[in-house]
N, C-alpha and C. Protein backbone atom coordinates (compact mmCIF):
# COMPACT_ATOMS: atom_id res chain seq x y z
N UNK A 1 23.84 -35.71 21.62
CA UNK A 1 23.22 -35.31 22.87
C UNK A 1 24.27 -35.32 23.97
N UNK A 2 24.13 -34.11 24.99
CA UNK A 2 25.11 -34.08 25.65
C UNK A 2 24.72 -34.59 27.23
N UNK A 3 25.47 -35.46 28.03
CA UNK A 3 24.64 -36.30 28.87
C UNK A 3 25.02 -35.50 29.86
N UNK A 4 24.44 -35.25 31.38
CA UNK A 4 23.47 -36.34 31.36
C UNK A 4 21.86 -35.75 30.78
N UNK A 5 21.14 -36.68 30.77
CA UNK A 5 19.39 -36.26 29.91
C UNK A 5 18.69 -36.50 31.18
N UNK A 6 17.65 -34.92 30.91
CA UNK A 6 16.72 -35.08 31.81
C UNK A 6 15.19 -35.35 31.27
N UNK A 7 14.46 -35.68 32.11
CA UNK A 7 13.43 -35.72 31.49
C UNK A 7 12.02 -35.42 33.02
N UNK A 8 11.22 -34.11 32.38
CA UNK A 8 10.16 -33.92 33.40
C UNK A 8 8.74 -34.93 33.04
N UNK A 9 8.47 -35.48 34.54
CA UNK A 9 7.24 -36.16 34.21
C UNK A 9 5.80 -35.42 34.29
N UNK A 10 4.26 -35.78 33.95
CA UNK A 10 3.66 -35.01 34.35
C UNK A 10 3.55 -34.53 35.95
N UNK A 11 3.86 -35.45 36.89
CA UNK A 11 3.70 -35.37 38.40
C UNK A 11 4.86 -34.21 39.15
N UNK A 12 6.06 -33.19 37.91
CA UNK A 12 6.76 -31.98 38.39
C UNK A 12 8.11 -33.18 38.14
N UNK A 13 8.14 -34.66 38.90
CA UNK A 13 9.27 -34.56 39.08
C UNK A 13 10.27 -34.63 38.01
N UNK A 14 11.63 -34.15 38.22
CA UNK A 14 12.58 -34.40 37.22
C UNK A 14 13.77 -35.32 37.29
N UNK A 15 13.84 -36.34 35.95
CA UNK A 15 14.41 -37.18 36.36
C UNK A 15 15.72 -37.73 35.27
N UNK A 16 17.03 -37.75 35.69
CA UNK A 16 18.11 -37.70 35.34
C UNK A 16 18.83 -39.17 34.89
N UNK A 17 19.15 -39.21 33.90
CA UNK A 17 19.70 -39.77 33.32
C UNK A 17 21.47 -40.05 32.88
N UNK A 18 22.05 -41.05 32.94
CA UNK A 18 23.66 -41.20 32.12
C UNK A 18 23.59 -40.90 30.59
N UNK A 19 22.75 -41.33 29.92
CA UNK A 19 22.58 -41.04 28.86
C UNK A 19 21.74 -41.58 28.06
N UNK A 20 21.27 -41.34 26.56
CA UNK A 20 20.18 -41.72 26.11
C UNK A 20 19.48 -42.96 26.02
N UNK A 21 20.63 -43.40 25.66
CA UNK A 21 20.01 -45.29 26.15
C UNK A 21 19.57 -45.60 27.29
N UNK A 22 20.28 -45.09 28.47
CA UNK A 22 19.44 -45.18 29.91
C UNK A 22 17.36 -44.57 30.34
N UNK A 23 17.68 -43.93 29.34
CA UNK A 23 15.88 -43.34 28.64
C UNK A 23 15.42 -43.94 28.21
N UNK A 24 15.53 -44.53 27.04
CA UNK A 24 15.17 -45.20 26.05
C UNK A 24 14.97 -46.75 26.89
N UNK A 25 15.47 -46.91 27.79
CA UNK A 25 15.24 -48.48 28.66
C UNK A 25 14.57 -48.44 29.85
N UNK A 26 14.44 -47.15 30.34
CA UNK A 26 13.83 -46.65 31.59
C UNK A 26 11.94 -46.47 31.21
N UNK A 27 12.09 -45.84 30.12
CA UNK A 27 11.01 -45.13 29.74
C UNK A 27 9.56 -46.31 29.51
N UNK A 28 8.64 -46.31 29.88
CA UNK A 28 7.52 -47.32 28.69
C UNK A 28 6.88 -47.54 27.37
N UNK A 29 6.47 -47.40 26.29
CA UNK A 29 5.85 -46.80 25.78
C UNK A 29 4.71 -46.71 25.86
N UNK A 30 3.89 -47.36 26.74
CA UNK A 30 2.21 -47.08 27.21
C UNK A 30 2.44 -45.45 27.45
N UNK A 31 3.59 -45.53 28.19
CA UNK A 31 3.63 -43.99 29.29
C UNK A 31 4.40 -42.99 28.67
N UNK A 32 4.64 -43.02 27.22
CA UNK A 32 5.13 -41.95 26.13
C UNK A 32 4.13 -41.60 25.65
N UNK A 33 3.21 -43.05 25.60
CA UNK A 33 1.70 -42.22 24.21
C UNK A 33 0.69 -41.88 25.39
N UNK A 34 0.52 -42.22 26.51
CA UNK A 34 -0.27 -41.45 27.64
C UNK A 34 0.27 -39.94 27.85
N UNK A 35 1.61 -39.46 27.26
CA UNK A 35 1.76 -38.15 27.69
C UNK A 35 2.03 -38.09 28.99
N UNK A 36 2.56 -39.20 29.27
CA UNK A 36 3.23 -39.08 31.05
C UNK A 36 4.37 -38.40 30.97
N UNK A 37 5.17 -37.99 30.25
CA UNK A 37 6.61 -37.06 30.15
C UNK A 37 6.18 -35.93 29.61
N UNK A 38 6.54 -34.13 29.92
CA UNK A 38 6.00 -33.60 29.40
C UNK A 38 7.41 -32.47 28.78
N UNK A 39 8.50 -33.20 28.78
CA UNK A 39 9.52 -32.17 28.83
C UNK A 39 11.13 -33.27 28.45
N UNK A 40 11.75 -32.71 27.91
CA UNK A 40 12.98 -33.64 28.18
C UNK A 40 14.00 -32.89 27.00
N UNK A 41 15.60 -32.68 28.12
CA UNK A 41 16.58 -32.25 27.86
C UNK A 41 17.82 -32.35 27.91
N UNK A 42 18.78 -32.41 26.89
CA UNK A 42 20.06 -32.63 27.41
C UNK A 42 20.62 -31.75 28.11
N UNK A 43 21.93 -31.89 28.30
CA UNK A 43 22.66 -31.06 29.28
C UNK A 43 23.23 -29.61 29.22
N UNK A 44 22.95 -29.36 27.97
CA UNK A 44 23.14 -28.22 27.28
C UNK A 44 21.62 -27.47 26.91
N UNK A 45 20.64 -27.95 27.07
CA UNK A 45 19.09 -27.67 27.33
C UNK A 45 18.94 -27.76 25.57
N UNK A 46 19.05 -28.72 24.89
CA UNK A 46 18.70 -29.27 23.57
C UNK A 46 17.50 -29.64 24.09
N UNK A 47 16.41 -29.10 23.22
CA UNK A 47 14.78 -29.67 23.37
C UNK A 47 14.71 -31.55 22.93
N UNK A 48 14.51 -32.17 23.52
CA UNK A 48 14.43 -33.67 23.06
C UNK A 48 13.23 -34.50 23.12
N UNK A 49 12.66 -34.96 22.08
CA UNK A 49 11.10 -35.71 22.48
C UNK A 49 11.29 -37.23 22.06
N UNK A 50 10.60 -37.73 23.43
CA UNK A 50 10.27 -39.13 23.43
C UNK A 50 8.89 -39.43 22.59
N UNK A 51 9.09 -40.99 21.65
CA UNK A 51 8.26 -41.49 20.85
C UNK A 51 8.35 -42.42 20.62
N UNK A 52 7.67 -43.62 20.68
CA UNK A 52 7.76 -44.72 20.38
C UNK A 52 7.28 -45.17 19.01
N UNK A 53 8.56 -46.05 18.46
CA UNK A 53 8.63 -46.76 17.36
C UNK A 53 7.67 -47.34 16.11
N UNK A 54 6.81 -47.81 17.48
CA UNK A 54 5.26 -48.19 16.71
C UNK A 54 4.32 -48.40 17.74
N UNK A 55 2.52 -48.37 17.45
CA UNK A 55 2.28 -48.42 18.74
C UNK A 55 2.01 -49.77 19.69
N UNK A 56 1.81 -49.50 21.25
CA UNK A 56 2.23 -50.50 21.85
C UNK A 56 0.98 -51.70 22.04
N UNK A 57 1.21 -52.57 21.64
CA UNK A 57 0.32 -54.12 21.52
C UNK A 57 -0.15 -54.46 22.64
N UNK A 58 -1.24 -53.99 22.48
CA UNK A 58 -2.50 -54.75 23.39
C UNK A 58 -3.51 -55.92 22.64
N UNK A 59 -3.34 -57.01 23.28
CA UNK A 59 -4.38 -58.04 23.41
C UNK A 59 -5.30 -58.57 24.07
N UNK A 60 -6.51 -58.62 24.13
CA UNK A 60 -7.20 -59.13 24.91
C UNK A 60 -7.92 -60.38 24.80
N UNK A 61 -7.56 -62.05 26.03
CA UNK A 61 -7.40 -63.32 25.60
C UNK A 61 -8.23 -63.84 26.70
N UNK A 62 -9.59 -64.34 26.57
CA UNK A 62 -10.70 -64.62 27.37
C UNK A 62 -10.37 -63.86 28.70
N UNK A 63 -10.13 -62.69 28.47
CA UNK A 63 -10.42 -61.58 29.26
C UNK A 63 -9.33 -61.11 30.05
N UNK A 64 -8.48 -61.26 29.53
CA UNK A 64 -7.28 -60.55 30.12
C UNK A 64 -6.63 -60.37 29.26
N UNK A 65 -5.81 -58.85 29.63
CA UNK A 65 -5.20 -58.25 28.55
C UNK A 65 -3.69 -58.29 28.95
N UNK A 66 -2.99 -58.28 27.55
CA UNK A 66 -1.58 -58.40 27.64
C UNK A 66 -1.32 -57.26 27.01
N UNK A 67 0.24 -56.33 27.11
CA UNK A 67 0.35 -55.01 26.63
C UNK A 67 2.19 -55.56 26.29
N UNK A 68 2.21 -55.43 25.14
CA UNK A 68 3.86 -56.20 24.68
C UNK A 68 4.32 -54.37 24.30
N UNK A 69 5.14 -53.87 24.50
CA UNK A 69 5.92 -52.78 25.35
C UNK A 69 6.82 -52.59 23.70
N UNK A 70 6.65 -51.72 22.90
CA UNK A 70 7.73 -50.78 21.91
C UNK A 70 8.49 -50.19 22.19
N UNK A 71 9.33 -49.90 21.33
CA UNK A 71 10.79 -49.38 21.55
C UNK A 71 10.56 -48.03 21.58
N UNK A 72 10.91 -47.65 22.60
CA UNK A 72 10.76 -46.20 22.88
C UNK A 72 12.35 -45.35 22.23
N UNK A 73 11.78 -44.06 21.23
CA UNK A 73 13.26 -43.79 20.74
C UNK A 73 13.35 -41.83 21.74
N UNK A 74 14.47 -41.51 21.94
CA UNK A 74 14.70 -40.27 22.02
C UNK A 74 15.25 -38.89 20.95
N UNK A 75 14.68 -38.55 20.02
CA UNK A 75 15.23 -37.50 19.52
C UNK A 75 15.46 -36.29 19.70
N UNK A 76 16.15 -35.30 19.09
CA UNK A 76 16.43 -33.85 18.86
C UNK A 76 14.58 -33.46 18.36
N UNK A 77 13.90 -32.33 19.10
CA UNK A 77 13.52 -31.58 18.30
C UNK A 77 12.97 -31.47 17.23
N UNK A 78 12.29 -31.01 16.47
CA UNK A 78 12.36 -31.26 14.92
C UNK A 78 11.16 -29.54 15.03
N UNK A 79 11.70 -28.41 14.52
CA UNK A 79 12.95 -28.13 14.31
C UNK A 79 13.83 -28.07 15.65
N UNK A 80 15.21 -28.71 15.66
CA UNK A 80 16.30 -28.44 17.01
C UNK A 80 15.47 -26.81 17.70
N UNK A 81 15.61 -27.17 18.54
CA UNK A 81 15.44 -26.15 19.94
C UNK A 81 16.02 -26.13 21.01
N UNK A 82 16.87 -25.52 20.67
CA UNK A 82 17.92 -25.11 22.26
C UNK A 82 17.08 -23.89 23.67
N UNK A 83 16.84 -24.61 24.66
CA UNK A 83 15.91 -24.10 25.56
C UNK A 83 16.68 -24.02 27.25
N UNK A 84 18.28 -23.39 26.85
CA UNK A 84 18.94 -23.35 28.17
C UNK A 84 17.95 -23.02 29.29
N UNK A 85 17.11 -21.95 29.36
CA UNK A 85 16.64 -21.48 29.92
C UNK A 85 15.17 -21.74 30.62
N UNK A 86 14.58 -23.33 30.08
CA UNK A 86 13.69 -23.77 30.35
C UNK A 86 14.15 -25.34 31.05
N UNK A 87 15.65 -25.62 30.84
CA UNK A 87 16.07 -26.58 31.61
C UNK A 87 16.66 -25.76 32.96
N UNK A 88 16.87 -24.33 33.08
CA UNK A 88 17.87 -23.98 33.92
C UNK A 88 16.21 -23.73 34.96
N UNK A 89 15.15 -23.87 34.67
CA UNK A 89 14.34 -23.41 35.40
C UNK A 89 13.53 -24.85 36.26
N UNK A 90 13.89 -25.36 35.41
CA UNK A 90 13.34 -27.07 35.72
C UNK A 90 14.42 -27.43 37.35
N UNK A 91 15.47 -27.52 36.86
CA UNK A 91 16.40 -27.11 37.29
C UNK A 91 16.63 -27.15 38.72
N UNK A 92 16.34 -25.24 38.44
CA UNK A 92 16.05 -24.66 40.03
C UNK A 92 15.11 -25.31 40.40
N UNK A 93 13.92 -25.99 40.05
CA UNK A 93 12.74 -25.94 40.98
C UNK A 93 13.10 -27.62 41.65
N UNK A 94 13.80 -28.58 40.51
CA UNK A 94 13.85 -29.79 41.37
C UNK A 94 15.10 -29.33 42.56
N UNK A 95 15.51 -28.51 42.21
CA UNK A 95 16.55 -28.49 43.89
C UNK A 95 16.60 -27.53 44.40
N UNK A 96 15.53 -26.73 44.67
CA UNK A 96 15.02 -26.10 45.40
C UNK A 96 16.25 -24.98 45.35
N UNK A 97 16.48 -24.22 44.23
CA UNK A 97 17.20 -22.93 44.11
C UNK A 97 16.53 -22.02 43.59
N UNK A 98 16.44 -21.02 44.27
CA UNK A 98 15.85 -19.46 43.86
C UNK A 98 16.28 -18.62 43.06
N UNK A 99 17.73 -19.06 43.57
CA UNK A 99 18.97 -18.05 43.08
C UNK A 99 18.63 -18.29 41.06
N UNK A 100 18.59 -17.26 40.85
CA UNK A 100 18.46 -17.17 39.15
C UNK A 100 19.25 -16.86 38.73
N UNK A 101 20.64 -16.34 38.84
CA UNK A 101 21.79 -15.94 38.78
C UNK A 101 22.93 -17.26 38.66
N UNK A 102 22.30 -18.01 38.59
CA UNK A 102 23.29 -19.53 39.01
C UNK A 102 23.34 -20.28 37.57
N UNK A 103 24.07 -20.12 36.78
CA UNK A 103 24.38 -20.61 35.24
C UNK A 103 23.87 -21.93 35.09
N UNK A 104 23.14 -22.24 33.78
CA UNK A 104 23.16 -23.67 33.43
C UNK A 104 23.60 -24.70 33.75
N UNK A 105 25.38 -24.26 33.75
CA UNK A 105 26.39 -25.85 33.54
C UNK A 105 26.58 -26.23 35.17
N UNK A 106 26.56 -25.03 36.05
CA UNK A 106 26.48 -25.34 37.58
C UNK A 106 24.93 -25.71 37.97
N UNK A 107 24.32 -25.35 37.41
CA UNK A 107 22.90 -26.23 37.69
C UNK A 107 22.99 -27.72 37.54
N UNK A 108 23.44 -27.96 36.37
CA UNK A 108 23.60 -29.60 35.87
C UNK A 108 24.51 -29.87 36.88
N UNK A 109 26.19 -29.62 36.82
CA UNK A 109 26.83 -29.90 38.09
C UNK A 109 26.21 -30.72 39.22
N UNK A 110 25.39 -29.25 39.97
CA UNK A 110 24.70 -29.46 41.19
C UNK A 110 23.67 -30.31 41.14
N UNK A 111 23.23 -30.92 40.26
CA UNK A 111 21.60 -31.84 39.62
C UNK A 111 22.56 -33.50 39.58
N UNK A 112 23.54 -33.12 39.03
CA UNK A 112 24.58 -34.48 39.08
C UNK A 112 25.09 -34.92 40.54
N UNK A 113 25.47 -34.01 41.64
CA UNK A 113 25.97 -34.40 42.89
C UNK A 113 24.19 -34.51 44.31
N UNK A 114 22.99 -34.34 43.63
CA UNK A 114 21.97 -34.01 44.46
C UNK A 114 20.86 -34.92 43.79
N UNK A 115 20.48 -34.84 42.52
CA UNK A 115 19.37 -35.89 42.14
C UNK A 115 19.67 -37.07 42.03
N UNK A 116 19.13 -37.96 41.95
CA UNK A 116 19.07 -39.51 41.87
C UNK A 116 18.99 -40.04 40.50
N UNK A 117 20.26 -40.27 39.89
CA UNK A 117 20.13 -40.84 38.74
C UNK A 117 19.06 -42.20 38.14
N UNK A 118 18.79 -41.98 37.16
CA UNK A 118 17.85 -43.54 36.77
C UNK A 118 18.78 -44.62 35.67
């Protein structure tokens, strides 16, 4: 995977990453199997889906519940899907560019000096 990784939530925003482990520690897994992420890509727009390991442990102990948190993993695809063109659109919209004419790798560039890494 080529860093940095993005990943769209359901709420539009998009949110940037150093690299996969920084996902994988950021992420929850309540909020992988809720379908709170609806999108996520490397830097080269490799399709990538979040999934957790096993599912996440809930208990409930004279009435309160505890939720013990799984390892959330990031993979490739299955089959790989390269989707330049659906990260270059994500893209434009978190930084407010119109211009469609403006290549992938200067999108990421400009996403690296303007978004807020996690």
């Amino acid at each position: 995977m080529t860093s940095p990784i993005f990943v769209l939530a359901n709420d539009g925003e998009l949110m940037m990453f150093e690299s996969p482990e920084r996902v994988t520690a950021y992420v929850e897994s309540p909020d992988v199997e809720a379908g709170e992420y609806t999108g996520a890509f490397d830097a080269e727009g490799w399709k990538l889906i979040l999934r957790v390991s096993e599912p996440t442990r809930r208990r409930r102990f004279l009435g309160i519940q505890t939720v013990g948190l799984t390892k959330v993993l990031l993979d490739y695809a299955d089959p790989p899907e390269n989707c330049p063109a659906d990260l270059a659109n994500d893209l434009r919209r978190a930084l407010n560019i119109d211009d469609t004419s403006i290549e992938l790798a200067e999108l990421v560039e400009q996403a690296q000096r303007k978004l807020k890494w996690r």
